[in-house]
PDB file of N, CA and C in Angstrom:
ATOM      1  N   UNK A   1       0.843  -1.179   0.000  1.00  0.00           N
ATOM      2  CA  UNK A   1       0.000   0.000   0.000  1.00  0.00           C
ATOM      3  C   UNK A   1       0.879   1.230   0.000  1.00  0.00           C
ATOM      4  N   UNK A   2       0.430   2.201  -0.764  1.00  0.00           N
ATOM      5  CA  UNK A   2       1.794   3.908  -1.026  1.00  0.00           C
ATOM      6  C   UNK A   2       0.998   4.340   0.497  1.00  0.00           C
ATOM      7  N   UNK A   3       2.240   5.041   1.012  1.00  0.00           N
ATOM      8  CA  UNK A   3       1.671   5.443   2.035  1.00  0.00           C
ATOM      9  C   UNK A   3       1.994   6.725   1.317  1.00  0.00           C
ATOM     10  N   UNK A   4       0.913   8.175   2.069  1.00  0.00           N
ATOM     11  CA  UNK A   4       0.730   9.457   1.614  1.00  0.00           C
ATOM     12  C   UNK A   4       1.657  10.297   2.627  1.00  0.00           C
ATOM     13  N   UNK A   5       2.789  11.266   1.870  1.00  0.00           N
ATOM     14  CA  UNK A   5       3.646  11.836   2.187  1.00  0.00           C
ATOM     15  C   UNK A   5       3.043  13.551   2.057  1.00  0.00           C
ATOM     16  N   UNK A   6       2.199  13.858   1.052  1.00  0.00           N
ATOM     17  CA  UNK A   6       2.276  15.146   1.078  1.00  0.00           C
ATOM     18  C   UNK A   6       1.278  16.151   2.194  1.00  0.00           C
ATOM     19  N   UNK A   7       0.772  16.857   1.325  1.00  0.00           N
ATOM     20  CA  UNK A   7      -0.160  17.682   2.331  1.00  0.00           C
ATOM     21  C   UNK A   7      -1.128  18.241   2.046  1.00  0.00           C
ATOM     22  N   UNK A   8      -1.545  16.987   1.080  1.00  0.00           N
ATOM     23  CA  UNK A   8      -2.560  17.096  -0.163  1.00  0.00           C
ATOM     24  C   UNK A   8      -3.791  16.657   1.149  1.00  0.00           C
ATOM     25  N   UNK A   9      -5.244  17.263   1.050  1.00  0.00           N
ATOM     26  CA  UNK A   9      -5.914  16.688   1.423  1.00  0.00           C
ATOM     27  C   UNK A   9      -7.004  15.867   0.401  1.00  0.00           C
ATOM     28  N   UNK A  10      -7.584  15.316   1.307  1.00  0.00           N
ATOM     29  CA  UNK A  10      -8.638  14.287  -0.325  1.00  0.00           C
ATOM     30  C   UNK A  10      -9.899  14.511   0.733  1.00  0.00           C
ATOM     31  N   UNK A  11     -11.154  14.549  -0.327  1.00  0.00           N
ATOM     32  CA  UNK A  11     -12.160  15.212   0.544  1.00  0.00           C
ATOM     33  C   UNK A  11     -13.299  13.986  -0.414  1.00  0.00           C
ATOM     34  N   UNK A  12     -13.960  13.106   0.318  1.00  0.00           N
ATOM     35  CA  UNK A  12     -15.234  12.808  -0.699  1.00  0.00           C
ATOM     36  C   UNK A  12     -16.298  13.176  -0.219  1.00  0.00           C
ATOM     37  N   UNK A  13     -17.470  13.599  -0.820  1.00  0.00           N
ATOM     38  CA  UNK A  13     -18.485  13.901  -0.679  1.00  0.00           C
ATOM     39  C   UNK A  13     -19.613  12.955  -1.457  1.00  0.00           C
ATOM     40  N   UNK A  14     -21.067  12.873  -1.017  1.00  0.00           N
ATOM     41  CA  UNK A  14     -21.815  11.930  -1.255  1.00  0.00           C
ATOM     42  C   UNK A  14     -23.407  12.889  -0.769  1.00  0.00           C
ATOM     43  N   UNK A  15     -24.058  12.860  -1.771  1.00  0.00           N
ATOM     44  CA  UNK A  15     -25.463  13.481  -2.377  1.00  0.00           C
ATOM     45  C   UNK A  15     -26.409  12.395  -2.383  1.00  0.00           C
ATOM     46  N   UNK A  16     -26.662  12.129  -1.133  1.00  0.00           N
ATOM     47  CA  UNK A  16     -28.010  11.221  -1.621  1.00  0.00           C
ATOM     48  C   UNK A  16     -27.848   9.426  -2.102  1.00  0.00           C
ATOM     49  N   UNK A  17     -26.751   9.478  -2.286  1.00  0.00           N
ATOM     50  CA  UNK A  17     -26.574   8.171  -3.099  1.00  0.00           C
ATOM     51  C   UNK A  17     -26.194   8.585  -4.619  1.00  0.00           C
ATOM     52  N   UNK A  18     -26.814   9.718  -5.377  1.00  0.00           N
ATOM     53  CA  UNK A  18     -26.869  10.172  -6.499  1.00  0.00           C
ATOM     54  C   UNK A  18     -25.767  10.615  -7.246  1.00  0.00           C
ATOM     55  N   UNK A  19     -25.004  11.748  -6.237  1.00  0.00           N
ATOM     56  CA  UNK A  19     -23.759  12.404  -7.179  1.00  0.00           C
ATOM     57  C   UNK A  19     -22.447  12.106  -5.434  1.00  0.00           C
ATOM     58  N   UNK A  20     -21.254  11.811  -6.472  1.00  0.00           N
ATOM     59  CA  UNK A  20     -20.424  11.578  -5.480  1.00  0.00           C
ATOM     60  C   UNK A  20     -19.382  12.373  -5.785  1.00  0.00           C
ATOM     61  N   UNK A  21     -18.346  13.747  -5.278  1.00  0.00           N
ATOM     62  CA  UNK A  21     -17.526  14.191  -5.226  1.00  0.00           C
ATOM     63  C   UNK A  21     -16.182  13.801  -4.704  1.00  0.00           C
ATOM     64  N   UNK A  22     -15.158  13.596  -5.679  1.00  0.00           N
ATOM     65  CA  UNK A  22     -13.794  13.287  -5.004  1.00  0.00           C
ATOM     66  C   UNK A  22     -12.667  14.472  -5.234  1.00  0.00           C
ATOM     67  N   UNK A  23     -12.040  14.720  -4.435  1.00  0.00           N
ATOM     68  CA  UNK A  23     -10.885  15.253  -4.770  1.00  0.00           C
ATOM     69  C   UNK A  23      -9.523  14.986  -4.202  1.00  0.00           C
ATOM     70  N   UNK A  24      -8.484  15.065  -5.039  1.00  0.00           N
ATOM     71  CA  UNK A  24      -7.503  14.293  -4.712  1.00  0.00           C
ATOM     72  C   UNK A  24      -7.208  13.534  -5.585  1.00  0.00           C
ATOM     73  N   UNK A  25      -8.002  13.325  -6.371  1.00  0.00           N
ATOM     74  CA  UNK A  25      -7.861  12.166  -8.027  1.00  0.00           C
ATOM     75  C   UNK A  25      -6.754  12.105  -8.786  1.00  0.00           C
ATOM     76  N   UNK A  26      -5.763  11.363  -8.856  1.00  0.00           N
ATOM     77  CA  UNK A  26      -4.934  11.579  -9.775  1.00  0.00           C
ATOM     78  C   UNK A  26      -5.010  11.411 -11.678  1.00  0.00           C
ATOM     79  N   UNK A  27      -5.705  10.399 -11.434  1.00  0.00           N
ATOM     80  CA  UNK A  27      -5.823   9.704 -12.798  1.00  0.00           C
ATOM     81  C   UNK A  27      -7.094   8.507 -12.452  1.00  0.00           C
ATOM     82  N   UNK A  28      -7.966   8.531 -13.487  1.00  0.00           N
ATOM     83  CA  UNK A  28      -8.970   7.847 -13.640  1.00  0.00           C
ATOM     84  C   UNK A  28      -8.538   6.845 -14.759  1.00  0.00           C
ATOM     85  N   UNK A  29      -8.295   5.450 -13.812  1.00  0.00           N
ATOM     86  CA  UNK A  29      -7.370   4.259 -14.157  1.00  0.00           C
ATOM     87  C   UNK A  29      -8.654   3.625 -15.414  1.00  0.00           C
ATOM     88  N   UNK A  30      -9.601   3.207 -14.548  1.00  0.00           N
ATOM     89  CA  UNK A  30     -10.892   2.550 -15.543  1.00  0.00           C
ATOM     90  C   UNK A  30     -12.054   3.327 -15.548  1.00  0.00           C
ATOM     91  N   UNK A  31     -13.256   3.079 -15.934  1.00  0.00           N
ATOM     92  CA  UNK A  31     -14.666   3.458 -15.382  1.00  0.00           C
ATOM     93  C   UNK A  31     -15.734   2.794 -16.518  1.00  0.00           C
ATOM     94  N   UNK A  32     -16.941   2.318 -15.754  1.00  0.00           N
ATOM     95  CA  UNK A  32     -17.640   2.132 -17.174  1.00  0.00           C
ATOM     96  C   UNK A  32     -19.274   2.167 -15.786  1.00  0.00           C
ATOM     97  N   UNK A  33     -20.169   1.822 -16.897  1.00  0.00           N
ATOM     98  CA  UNK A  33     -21.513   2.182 -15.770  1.00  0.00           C
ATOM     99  C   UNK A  33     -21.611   1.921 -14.923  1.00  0.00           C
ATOM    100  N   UNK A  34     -21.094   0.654 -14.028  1.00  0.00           N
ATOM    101  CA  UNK A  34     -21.096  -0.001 -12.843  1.00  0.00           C
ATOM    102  C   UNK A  34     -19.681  -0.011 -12.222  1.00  0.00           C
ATOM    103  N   UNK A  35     -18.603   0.219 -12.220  1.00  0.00           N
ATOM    104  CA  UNK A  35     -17.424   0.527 -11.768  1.00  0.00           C
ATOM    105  C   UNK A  35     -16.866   1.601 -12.090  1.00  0.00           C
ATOM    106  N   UNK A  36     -15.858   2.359 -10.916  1.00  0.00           N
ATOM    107  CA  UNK A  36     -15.056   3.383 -11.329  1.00  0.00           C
ATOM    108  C   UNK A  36     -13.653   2.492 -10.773  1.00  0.00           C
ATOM    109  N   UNK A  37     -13.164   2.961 -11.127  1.00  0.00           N
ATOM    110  CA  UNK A  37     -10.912   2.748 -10.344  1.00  0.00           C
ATOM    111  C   UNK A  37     -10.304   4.412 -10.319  1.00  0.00           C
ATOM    112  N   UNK A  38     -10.082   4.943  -9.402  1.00  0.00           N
ATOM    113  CA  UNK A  38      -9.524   5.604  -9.486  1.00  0.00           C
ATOM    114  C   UNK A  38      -8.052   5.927  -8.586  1.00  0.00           C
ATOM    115  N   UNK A  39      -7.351   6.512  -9.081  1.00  0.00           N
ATOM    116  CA  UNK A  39      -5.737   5.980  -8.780  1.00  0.00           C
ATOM    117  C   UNK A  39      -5.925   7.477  -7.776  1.00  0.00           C
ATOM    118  N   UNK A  40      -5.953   7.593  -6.028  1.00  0.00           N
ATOM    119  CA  UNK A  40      -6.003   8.730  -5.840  1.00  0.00           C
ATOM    120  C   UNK A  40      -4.466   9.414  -5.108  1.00  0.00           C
ATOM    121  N   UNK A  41      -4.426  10.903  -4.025  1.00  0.00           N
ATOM    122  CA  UNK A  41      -3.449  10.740  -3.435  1.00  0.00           C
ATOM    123  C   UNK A  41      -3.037   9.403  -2.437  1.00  0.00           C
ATOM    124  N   UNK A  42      -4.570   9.142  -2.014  1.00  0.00           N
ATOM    125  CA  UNK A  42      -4.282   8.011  -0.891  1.00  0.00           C
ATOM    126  C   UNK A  42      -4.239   6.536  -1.506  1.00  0.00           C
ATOM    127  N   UNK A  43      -4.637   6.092  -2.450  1.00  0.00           N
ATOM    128  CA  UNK A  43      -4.569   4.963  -3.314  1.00  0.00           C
ATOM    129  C   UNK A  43      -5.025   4.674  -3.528  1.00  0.00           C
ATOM    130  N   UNK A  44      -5.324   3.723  -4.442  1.00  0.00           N
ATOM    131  CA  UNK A  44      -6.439   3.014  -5.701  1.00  0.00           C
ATOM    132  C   UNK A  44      -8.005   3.449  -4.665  1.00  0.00           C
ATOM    133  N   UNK A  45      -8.885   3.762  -5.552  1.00  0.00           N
ATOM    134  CA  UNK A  45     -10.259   3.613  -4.628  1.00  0.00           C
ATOM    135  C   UNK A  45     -11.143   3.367  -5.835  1.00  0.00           C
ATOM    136  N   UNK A  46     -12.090   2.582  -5.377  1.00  0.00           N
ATOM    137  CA  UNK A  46     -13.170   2.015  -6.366  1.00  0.00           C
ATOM    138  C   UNK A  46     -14.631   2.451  -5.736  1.00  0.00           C
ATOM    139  N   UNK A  47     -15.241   2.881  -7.061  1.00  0.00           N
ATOM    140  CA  UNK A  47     -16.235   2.939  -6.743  1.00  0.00           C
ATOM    141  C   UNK A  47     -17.402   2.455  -7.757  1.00  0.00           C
ATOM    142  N   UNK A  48     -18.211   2.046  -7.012  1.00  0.00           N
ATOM    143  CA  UNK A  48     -19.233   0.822  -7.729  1.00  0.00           C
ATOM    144  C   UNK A  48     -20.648   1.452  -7.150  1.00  0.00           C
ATOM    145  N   UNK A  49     -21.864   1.093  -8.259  1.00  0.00           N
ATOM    146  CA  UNK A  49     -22.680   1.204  -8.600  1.00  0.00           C
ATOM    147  C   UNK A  49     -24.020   0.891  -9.755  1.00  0.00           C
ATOM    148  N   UNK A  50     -25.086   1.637 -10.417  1.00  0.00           N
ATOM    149  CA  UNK A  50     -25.635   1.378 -11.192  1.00  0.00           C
ATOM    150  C   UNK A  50     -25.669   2.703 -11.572  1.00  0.00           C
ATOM    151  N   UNK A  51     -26.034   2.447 -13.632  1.00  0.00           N
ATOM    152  CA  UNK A  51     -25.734   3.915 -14.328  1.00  0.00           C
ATOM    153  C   UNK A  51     -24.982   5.179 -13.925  1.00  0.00           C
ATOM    154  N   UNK A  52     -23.531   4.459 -13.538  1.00  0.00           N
ATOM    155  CA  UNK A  52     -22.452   5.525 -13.343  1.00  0.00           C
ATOM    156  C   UNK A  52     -21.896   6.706 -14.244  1.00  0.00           C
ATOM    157  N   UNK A  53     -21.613   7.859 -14.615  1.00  0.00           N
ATOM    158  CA  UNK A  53     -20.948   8.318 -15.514  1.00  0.00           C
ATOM    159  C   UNK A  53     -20.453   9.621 -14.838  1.00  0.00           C
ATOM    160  N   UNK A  54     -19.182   9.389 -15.787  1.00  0.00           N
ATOM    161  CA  UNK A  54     -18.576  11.509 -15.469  1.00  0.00           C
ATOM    162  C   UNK A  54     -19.567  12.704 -15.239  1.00  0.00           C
ATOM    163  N   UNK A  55     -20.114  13.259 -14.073  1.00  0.00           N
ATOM    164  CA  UNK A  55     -20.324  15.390 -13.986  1.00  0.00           C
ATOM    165  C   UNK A  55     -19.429  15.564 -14.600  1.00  0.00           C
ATOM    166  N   UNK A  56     -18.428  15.285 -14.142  1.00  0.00           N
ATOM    167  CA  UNK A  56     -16.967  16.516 -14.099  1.00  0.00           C
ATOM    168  C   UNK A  56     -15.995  16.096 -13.716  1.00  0.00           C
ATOM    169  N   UNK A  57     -14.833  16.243 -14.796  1.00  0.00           N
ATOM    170  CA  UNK A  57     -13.713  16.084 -14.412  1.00  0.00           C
ATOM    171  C   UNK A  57     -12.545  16.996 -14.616  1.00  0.00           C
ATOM    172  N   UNK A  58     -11.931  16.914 -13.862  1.00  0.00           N
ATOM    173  CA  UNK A  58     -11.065  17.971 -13.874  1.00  0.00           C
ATOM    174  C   UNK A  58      -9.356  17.704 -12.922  1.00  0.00           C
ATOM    175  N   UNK A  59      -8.516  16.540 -13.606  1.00  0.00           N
ATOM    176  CA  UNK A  59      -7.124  16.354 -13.367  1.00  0.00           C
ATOM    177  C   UNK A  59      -6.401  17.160 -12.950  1.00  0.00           C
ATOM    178  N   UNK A  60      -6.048  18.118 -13.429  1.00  0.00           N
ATOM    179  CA  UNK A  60      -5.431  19.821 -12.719  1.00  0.00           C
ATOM    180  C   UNK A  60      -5.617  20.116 -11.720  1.00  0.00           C
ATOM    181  N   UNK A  61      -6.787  19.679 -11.076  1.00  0.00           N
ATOM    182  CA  UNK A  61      -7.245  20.393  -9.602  1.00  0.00           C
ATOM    183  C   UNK A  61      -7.919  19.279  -9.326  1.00  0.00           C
ATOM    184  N   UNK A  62      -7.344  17.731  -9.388  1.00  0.00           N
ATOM    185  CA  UNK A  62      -7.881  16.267  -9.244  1.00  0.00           C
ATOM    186  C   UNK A  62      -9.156  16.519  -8.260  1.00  0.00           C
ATOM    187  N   UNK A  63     -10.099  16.441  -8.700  1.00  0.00           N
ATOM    188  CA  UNK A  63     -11.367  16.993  -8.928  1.00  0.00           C
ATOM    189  C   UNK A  63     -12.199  15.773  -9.912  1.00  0.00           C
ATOM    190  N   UNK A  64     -13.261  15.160  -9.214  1.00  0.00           N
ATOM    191  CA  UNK A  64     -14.184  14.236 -10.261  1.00  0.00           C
ATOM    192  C   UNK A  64     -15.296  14.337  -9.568  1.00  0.00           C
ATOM    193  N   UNK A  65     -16.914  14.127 -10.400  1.00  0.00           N
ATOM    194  CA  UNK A  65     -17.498  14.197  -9.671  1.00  0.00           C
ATOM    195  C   UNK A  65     -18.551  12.896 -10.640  1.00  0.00           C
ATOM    196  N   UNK A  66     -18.906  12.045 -10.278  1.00  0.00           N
ATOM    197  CA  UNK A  66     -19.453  11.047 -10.493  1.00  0.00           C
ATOM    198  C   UNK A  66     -21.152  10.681 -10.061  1.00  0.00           C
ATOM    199  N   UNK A  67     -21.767  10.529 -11.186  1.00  0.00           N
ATOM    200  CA  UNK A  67     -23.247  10.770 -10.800  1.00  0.00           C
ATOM    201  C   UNK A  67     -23.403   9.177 -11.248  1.00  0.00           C
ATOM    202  N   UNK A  68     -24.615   8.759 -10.749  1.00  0.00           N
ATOM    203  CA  UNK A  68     -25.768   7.565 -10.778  1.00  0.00           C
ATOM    204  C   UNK A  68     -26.119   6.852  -9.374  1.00  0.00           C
ATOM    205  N   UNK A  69     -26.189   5.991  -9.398  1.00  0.00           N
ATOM    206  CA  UNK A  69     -26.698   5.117  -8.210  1.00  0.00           C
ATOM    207  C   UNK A  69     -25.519   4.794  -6.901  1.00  0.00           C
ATOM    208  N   UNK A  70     -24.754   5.058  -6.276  1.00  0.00           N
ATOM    209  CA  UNK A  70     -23.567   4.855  -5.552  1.00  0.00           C
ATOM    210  C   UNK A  70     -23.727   3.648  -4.704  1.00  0.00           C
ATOM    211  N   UNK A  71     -23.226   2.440  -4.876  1.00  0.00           N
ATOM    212  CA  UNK A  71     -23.444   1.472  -3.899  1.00  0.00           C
ATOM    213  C   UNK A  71     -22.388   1.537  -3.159  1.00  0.00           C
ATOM    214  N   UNK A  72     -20.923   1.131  -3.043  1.00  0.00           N
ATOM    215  CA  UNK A  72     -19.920   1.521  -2.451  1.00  0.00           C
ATOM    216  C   UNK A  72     -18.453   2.158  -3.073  1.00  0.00           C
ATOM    217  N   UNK A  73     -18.031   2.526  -2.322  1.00  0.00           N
ATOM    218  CA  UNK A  73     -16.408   3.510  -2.298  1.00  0.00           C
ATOM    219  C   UNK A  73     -15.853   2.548  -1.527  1.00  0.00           C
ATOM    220  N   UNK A  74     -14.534   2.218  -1.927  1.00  0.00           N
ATOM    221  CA  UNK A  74     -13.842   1.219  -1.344  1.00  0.00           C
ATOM    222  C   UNK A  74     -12.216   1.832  -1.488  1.00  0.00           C
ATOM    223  N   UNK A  75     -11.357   1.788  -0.265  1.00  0.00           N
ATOM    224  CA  UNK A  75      -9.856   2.009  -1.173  1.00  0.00           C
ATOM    225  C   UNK A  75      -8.962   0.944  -1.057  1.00  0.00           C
ATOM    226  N   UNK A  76      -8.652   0.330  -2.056  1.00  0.00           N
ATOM    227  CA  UNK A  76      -7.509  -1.162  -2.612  1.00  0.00           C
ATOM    228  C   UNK A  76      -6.336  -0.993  -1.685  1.00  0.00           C
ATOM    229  N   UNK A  77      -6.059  -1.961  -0.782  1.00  0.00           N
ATOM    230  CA  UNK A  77      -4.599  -2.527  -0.334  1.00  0.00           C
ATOM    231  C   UNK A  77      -4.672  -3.648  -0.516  1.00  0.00           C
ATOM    232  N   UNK A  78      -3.279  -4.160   0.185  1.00  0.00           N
ATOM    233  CA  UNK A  78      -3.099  -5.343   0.269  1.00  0.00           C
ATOM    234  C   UNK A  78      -3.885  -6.318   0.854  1.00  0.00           C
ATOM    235  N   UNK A  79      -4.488  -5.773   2.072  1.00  0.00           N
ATOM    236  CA  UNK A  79      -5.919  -6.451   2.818  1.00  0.00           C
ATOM    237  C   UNK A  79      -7.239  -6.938   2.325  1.00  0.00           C
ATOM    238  N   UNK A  80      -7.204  -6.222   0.427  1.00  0.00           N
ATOM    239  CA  UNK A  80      -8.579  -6.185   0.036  1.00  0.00           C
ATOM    240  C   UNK A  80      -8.531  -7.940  -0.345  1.00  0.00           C
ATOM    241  N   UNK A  81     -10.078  -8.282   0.288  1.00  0.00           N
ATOM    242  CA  UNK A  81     -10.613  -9.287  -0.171  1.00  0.00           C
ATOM    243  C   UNK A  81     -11.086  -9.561  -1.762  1.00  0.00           C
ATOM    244  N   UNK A  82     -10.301 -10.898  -2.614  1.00  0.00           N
ATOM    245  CA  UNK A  82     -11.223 -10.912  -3.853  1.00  0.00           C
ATOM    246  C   UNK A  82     -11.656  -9.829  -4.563  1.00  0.00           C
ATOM    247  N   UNK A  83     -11.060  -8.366  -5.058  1.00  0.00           N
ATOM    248  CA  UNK A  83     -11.615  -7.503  -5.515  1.00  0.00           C
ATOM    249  C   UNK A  83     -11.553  -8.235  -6.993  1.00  0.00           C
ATOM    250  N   UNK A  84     -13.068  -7.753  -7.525  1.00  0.00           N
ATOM    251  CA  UNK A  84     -13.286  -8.057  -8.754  1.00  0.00           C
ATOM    252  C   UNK A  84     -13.303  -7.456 -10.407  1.00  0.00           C
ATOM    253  N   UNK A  85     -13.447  -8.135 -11.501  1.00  0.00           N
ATOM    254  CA  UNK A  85     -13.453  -7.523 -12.595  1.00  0.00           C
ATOM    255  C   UNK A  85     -12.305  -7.033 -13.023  1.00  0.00           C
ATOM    256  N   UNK A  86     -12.237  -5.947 -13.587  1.00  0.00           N
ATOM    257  CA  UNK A  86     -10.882  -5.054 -13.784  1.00  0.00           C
ATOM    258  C   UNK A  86     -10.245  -5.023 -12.628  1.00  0.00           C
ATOM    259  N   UNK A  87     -10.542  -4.761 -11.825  1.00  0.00           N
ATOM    260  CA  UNK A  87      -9.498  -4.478 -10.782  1.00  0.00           C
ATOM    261  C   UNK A  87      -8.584  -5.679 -10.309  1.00  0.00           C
ATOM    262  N   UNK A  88      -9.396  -7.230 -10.668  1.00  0.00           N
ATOM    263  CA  UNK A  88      -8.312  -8.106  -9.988  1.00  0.00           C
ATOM    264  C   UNK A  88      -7.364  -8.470 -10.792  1.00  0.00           C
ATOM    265  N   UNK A  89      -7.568  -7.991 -12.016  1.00  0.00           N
ATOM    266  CA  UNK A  89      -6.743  -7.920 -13.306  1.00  0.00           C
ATOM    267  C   UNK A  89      -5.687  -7.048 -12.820  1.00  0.00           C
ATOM    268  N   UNK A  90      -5.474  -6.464 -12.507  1.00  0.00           N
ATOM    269  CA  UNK A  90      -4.639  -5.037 -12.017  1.00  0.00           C
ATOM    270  C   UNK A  90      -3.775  -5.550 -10.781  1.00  0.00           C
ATOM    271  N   UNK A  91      -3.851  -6.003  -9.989  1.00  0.00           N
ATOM    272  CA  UNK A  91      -3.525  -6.697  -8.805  1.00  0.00           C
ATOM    273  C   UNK A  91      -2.618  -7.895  -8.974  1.00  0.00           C
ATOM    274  N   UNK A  92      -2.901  -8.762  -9.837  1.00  0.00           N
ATOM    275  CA  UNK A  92      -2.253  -9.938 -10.427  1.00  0.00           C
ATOM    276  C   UNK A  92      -0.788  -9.793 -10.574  1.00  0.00           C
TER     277      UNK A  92
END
């Protein structure tokens, strides 16, 4: 697991279930309607759902904001159980 050195903060926010705000994003590894991967300051975090897609993105000021159904936010270490799909592809 990267452990976080800077003095970056990462902030998520959550609307209902509906729209989910991250910041701190480095790079948006995968995403498709039912999964996100995103590579953040603090490390890999996934987020899963139904009819997912981009508000807003914005890398420069790692900034995403992700609308549809939000079932969970999860962040990937070494501890994670069986993570699936793309992601256990990634892990391998």
């Amino acid at each position: 697991m990267k452990e976080h050195t800077g003095q970056t903060r990462q902030e998520i926010k959550m609307l209902n279930r509906k729209l989910l705000e991250i910041s701190g994003v480095k790079n948006v590894e995968s995403f498709d309607s039912q999964e996100f991967l995103l590579d953040t300051e603090y490390g890999f975090l996934t987020v899963t759902g139904e009819d997912l897609h981009i508000k807003n993105l914005n890398l420069e000021q790692g900034l995403v904001a992700i609308e549809g159904r939000v079932n969970t936010t999860a962040y990937l270490d070494a501890t994670s159980s069986k993570p699936k799909g793309f992601i256990s592809k990634l892990f391998k």
